[in-house]
Each structure stands twice: as structure tokens, then as C-alpha cells.
C-alpha atoms as a PDB file:
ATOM      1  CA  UNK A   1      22.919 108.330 147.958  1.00  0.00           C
ATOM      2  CA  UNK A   2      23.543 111.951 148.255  1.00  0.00           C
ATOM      3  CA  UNK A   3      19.790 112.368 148.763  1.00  0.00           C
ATOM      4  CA  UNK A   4      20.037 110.674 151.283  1.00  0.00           C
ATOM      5  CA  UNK A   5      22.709 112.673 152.994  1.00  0.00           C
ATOM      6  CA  UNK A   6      21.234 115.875 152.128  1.00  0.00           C
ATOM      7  CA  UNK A   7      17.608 115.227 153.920  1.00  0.00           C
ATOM      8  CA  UNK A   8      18.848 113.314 157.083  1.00  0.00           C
ATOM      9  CA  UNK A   9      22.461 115.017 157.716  1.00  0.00           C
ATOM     10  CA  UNK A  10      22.684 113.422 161.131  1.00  0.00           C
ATOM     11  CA  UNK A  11      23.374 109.792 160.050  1.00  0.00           C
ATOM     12  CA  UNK A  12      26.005 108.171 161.859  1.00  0.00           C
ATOM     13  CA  UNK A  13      28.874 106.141 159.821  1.00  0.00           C
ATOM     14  CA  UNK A  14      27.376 102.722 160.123  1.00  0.00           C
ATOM     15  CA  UNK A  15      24.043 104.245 158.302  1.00  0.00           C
ATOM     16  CA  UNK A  16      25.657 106.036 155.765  1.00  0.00           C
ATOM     17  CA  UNK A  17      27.725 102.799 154.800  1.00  0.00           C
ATOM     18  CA  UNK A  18      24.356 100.873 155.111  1.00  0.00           C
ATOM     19  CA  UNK A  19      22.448 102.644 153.007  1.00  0.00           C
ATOM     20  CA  UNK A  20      25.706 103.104 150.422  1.00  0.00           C
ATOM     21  CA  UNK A  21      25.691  99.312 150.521  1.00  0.00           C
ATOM     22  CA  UNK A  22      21.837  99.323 149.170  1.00  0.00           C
ATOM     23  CA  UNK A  23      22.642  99.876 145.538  1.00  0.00           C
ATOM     24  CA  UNK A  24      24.857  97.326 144.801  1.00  0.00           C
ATOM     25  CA  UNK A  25      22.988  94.855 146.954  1.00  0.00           C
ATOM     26  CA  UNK A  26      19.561  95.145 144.998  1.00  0.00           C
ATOM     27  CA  UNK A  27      21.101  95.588 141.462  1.00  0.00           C
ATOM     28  CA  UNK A  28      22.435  92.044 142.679  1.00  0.00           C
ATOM     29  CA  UNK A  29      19.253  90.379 143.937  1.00  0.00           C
ATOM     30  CA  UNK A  30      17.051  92.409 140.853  1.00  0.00           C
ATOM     31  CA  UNK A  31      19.285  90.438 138.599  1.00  0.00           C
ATOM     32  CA  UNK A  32      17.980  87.240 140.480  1.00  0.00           C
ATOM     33  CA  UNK A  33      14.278  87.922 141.339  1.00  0.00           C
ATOM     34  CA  UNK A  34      13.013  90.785 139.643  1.00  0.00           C
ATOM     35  CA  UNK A  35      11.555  92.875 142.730  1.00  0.00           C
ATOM     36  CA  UNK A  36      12.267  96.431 141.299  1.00  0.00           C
ATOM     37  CA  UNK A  37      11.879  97.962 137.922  1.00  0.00           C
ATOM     38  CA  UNK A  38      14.550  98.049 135.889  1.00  0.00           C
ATOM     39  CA  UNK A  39      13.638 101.876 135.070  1.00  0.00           C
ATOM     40  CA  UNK A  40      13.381 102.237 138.734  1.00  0.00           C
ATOM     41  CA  UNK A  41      16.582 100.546 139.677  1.00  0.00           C
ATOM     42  CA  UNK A  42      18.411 103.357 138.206  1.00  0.00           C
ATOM     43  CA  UNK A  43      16.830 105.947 141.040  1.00  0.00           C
ATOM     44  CA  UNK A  44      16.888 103.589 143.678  1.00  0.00           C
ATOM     45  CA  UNK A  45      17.585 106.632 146.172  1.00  0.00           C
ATOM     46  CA  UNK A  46      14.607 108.859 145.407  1.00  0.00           C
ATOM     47  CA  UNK A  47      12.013 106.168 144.004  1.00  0.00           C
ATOM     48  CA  UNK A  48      12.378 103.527 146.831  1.00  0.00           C
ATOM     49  CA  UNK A  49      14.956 104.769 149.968  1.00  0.00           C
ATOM     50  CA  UNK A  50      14.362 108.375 150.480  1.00  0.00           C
ATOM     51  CA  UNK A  51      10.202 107.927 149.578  1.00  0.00           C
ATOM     52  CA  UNK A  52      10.340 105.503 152.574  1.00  0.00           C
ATOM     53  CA  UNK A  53      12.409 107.432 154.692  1.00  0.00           C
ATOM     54  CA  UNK A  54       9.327 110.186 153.980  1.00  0.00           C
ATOM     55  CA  UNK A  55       7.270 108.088 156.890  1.00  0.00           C
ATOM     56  CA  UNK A  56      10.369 109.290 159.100  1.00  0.00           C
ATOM     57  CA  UNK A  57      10.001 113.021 158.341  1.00  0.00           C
ATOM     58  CA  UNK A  58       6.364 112.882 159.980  1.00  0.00           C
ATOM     59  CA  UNK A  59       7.337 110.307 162.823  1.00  0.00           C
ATOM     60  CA  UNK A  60      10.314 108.967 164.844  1.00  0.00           C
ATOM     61  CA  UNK A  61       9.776 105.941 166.453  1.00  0.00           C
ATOM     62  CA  UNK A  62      10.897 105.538 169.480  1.00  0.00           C
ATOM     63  CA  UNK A  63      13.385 102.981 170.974  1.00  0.00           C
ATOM     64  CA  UNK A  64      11.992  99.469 171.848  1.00  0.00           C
ATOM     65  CA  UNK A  65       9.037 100.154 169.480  1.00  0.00           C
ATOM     66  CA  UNK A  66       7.488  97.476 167.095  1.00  0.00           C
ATOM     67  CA  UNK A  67       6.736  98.412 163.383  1.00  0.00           C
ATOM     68  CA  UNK A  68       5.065  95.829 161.090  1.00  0.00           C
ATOM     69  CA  UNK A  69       5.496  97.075 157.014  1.00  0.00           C
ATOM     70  CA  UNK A  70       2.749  95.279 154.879  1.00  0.00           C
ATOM     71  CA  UNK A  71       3.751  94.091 151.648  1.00  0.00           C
ATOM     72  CA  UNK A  72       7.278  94.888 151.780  1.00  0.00           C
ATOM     73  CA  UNK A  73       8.086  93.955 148.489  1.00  0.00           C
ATOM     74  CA  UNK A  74      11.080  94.170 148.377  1.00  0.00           C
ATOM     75  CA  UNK A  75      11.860  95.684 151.653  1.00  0.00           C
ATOM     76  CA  UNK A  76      10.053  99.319 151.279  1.00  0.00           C
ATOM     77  CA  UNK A  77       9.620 101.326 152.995  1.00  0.00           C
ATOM     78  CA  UNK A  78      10.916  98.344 156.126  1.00  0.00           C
ATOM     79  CA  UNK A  79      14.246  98.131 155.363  1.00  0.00           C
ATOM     80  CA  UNK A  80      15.659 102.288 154.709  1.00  0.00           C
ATOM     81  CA  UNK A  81      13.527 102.554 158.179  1.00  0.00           C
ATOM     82  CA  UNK A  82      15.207  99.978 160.037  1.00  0.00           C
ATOM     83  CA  UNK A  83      18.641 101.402 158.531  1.00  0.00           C
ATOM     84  CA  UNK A  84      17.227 105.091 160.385  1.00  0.00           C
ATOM     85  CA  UNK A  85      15.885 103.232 163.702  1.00  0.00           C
ATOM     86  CA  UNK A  86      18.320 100.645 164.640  1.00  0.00           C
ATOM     87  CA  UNK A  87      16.765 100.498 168.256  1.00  0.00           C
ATOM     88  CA  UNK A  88      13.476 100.336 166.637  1.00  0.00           C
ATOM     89  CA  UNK A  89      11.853  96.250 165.876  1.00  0.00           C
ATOM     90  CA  UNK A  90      10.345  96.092 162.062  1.00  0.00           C
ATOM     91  CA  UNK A  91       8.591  93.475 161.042  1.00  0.00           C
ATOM     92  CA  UNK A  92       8.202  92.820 157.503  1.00  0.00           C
ATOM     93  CA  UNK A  93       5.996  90.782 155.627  1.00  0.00           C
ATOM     94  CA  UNK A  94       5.140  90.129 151.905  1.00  0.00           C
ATOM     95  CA  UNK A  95       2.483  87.132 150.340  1.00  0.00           C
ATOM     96  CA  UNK A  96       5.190  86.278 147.828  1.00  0.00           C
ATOM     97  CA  UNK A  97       7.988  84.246 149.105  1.00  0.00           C
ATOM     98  CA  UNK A  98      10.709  85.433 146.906  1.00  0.00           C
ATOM     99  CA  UNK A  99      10.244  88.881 147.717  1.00  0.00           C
ATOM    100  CA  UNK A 100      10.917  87.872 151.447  1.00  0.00           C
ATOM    101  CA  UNK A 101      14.040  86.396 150.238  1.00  0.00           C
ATOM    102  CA  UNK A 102      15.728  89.217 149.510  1.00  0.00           C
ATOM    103  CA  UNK A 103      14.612  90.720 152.188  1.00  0.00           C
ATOM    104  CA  UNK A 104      16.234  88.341 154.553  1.00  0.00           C
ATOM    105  CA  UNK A 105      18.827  88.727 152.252  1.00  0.00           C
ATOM    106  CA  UNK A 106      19.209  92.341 152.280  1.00  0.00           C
ATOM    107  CA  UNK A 107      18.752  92.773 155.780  1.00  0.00           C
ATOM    108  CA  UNK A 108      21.480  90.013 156.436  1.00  0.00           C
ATOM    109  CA  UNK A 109      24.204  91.774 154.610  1.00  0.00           C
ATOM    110  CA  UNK A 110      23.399  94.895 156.062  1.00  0.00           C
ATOM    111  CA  UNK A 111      23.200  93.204 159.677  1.00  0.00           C
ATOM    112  CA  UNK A 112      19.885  94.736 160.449  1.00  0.00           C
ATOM    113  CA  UNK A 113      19.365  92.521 163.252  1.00  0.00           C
ATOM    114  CA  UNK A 114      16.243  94.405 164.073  1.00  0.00           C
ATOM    115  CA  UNK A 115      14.589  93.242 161.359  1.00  0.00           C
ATOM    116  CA  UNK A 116      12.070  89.970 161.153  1.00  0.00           C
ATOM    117  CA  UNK A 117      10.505  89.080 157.541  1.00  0.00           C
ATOM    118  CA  UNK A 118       8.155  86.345 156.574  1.00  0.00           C
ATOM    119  CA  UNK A 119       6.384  85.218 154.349  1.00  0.00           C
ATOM    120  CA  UNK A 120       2.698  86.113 155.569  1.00  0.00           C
ATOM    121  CA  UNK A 121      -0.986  87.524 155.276  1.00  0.00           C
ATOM    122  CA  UNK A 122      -1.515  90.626 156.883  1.00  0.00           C
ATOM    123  CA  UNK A 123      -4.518  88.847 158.935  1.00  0.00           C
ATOM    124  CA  UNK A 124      -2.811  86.004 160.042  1.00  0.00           C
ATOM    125  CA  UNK A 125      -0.461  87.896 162.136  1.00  0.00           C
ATOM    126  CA  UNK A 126      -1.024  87.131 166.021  1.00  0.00           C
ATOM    127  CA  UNK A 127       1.089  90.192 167.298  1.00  0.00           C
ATOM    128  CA  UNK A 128       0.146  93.578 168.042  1.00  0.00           C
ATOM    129  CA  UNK A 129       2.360  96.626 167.090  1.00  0.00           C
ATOM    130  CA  UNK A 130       2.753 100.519 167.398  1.00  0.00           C
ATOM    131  CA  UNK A 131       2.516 101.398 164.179  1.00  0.00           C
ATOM    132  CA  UNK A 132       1.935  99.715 160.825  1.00  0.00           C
ATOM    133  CA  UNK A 133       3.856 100.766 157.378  1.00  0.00           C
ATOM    134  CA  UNK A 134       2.983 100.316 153.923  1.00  0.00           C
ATOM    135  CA  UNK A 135       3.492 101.768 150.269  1.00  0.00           C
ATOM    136  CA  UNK A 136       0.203 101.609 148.920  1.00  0.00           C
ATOM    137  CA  UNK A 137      -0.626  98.119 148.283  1.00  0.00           C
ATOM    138  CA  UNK A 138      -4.212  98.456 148.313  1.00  0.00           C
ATOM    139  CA  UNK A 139      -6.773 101.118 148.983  1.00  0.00           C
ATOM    140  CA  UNK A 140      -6.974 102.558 152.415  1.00  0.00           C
ATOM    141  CA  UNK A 141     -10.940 100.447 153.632  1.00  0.00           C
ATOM    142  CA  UNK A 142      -9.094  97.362 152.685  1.00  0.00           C
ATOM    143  CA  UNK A 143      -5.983  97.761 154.095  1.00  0.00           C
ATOM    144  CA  UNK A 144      -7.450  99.106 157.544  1.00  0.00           C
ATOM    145  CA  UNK A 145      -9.961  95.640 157.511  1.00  0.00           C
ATOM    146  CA  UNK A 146      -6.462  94.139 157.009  1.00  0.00           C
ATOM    147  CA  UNK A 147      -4.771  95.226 160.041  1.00  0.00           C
ATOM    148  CA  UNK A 148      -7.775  95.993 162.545  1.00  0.00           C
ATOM    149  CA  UNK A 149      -6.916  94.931 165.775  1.00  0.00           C
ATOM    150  CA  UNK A 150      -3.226  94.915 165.685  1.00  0.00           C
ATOM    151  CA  UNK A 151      -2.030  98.447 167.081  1.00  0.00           C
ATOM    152  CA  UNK A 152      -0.717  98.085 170.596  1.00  0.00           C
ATOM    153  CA  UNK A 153      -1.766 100.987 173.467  1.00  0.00           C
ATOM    154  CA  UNK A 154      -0.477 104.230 172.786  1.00  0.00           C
ATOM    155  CA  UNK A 155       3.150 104.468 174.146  1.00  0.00           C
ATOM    156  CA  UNK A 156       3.442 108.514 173.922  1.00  0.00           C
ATOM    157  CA  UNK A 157       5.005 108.738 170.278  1.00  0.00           C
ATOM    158  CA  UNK A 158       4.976 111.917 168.432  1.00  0.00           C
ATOM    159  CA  UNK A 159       1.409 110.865 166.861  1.00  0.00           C
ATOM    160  CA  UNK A 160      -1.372 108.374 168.273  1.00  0.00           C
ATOM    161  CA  UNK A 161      -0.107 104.305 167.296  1.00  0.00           C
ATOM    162  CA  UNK A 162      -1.939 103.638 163.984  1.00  0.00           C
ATOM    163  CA  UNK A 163      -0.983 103.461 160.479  1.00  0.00           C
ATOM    164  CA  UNK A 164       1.603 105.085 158.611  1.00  0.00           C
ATOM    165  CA  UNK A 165       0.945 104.554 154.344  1.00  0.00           C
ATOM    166  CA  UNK A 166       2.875 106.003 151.598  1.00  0.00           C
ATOM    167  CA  UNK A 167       0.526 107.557 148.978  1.00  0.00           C
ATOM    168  CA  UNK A 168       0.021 109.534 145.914  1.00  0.00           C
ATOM    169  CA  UNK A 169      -2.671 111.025 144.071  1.00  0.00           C
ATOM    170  CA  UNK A 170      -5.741 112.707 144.862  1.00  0.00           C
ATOM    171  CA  UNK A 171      -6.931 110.532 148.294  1.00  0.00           C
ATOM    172  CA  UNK A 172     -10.116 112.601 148.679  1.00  0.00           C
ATOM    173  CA  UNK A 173     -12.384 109.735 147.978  1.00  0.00           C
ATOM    174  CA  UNK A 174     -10.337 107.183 149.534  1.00  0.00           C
ATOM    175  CA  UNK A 175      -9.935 108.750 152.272  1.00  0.00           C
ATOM    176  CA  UNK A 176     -13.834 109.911 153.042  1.00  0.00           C
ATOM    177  CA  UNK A 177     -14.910 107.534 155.527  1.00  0.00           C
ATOM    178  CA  UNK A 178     -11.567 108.012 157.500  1.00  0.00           C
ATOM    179  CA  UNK A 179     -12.295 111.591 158.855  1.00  0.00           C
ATOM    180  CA  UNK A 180      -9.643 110.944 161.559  1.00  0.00           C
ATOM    181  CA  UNK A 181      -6.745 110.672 158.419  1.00  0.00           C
ATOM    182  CA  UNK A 182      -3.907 113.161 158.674  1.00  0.00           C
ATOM    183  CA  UNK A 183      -2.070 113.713 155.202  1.00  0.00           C
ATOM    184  CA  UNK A 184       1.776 114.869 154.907  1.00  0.00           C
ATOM    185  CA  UNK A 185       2.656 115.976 151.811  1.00  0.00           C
ATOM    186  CA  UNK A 186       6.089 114.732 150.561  1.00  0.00           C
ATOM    187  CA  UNK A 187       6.467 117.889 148.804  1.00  0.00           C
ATOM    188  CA  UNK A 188       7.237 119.816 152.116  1.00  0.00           C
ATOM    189  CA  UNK A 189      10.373 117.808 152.885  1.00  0.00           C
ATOM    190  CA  UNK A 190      11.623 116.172 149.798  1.00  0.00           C
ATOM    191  CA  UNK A 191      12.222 119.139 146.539  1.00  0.00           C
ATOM    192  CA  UNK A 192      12.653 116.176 143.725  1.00  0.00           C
ATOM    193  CA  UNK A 193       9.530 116.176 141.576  1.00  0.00           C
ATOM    194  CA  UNK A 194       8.892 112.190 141.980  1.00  0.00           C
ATOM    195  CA  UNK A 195       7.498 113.776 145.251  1.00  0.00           C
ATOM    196  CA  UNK A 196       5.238 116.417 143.933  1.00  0.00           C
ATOM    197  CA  UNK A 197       1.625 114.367 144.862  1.00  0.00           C
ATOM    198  CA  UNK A 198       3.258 111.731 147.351  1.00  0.00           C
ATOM    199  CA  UNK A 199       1.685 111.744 150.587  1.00  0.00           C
ATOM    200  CA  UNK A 200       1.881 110.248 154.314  1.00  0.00           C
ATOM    201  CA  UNK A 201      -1.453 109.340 155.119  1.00  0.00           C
ATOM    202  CA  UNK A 202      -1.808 108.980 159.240  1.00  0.00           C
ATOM    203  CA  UNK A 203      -4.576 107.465 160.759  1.00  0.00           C
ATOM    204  CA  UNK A 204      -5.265 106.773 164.328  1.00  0.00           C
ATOM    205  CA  UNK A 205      -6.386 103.656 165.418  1.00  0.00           C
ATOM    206  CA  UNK A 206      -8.003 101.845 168.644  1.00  0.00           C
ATOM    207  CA  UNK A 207      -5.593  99.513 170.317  1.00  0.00           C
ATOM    208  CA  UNK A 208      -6.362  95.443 170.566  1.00  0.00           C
ATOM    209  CA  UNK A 209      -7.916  95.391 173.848  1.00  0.00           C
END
């Protein structure tokens, strides 16, 4: 938690109890549907919060915005966002029903009331959004086929609408055909090792017309 603290020092009293509250609250639910490690459990902060909370360091949504994280999981990197944007709308969705059970369940005893999960595909969503999260849960040609046609017109953020995707590794090849793709290395922001070849990949995409 003191992570936490350290890299975003201007978090009002409600976020710093929410995010206090996150520990307990997924060692609870782990013990009931296995969503984290248990090796991973033990750094929740660095592994899971803060490594979501790197898509904030590159962009701060704006009030009234809509953010859609793809395969949540668990609620990564939705949930430690909607804790940091409370005006902001998230959207959360996962294939696996369980996992959007403790989600809902999360984000209930938090009171995150600006956050919607589901169980749901990717390309069966009907809505359109600003920007769409994820911690890799495919590669980057797939994932973009997922969610073409679901960014909303460009409402003068800090960068373009698009994707935001939490990364690691060498994304040269990945990355190839997507010559708009901006990478943020983790590295710059966070000092922890975990972070040493974690990335932000950005990438610009045309609006649903």
C-alpha cells in the first residue's frame, strides 16, 4: 500500500482507504475463486494495483469519460483505475463468470459506483468508448480485431481515444504492423524491478462512425 502512496501522493482519504481495503478484500474472494496467484497475492500492490495504475501515469481520463477494460480478470487494471477516476465510467468485462463475480463484488464493497462488469465477449459489446484497457490477454492484431469499431470521437484527452494495454517483453514484432503504437516504459515511473520490461502500449484508433 505504501507504493501506492509513494507514486500518486495526491490521493484523497476515500482512495487511500479504498485501495487499503483491496488486500483484505481479494485475500477473501482468492480463498473462494482462485483469480490471483497465491505467489502473487502476497505483492498485490506492485504485481496487480500499482502495474494498473501505470496506464494512469501516461493518461488521465477525463471526467464523464467511458473506459471499457477487456478481460478484467479479476478487476485489473479496471478496478485500481476506477479507485483513481471516480468521475470517470469503467466498464469491465471478463468471458468467465466467476471472475466477474468478484468483481461486482469488489467494486460493491468499495462502492465504486462507477463501475459496470459483465460477463461478456469483447465483440459483442454494442457501446462505443474513449479508451479501451487491458493487461495483455492476447497479442496486440487480435486484440485490436477484438475491439475495432468501439472508440468514440476524440473528446480532447491528453492522447488520441484508442487503446491503452499493459505489456512486457520485447513488442518489436508484435507491434510491426501498428506503426502508429506509442510505448511507455514502466521503468520511467515505477523503480521496483517487476517493472523493468513492462510497458504501456498506446495506439490510436478511428472512431465508430
Amino acid at each position: 500500500m505504501e507504493e501506492i502512496v509513494r507514486y500518486f501522493p495526491n490521493l484523497t482519504e476515500r482512495q487511500k482507504e479504498q485501495f487499503a481495503q483491496l488486500e483484505e478484500l481479494y485475500i477473501d474472494w482468492n480463498s473462494k475463486i482462485n483469480v490471483i496467484s497465491r505467489k502473487d497475492i502476497e505483492s498485490l500492490y506492485t504485481k496487480h494495483v500499482l502495474h494498473s495504475l501505470g496506464i494512469a501515469k501516461v493518461m488521465e481520463f477525463k471526467p464523464g469519460a467511458k473506459v471499457m477494460d477487456v478481460g478484467t480478470g479479476g478487476g485489473f487494471p479496471g478496478i485500481p483505475l476506477a479507485i483513481l477516476f471516480p468521475e470517470t465510467q469503467f466498464y469491465l468485462i471478463d468471458v468467465i463468470a466467476k471472475k466477474i463475480k468478484v468483481v461486482n463484488g469488489v467494486a460493491e464493497a468499495l462502492g465504486l459506483t462507477n463501475v459496470k462488469a459483465e460477463q461478456m465477449r469483447a465483440e459483442k459489446v454494442g457501446e462505443d468508448f474513449d479508451f479501451i484497457v487491458s493487461r495483455a490477454v492476447t497479442n496486440m492484431p487480435d486484440f485490436v480485431k477484438w475491439v475495432r469499431g468501439k472508440i468514440k470521437k476524440d473528446q480532447n484527452h491528453d492522447l488520441p481515444n484508442g487503446i491503452l494495454y499493459l505489456k512486457g517483453g520485447d513488442l518489436t514484432e508484435e507491434l510491426s504492423v501498428f506503426q502508429r503504437a506509442t510505448l511507455y516504459d514502466l521503468s520511467d515511473y515505477f523503480n521496483d524491478e517487476f517493472f523493468e520490461t513492462k510497458k504501456v502500449v498506446h495506439l490510436a484508433m478511428k472512431y465508430k462512425v
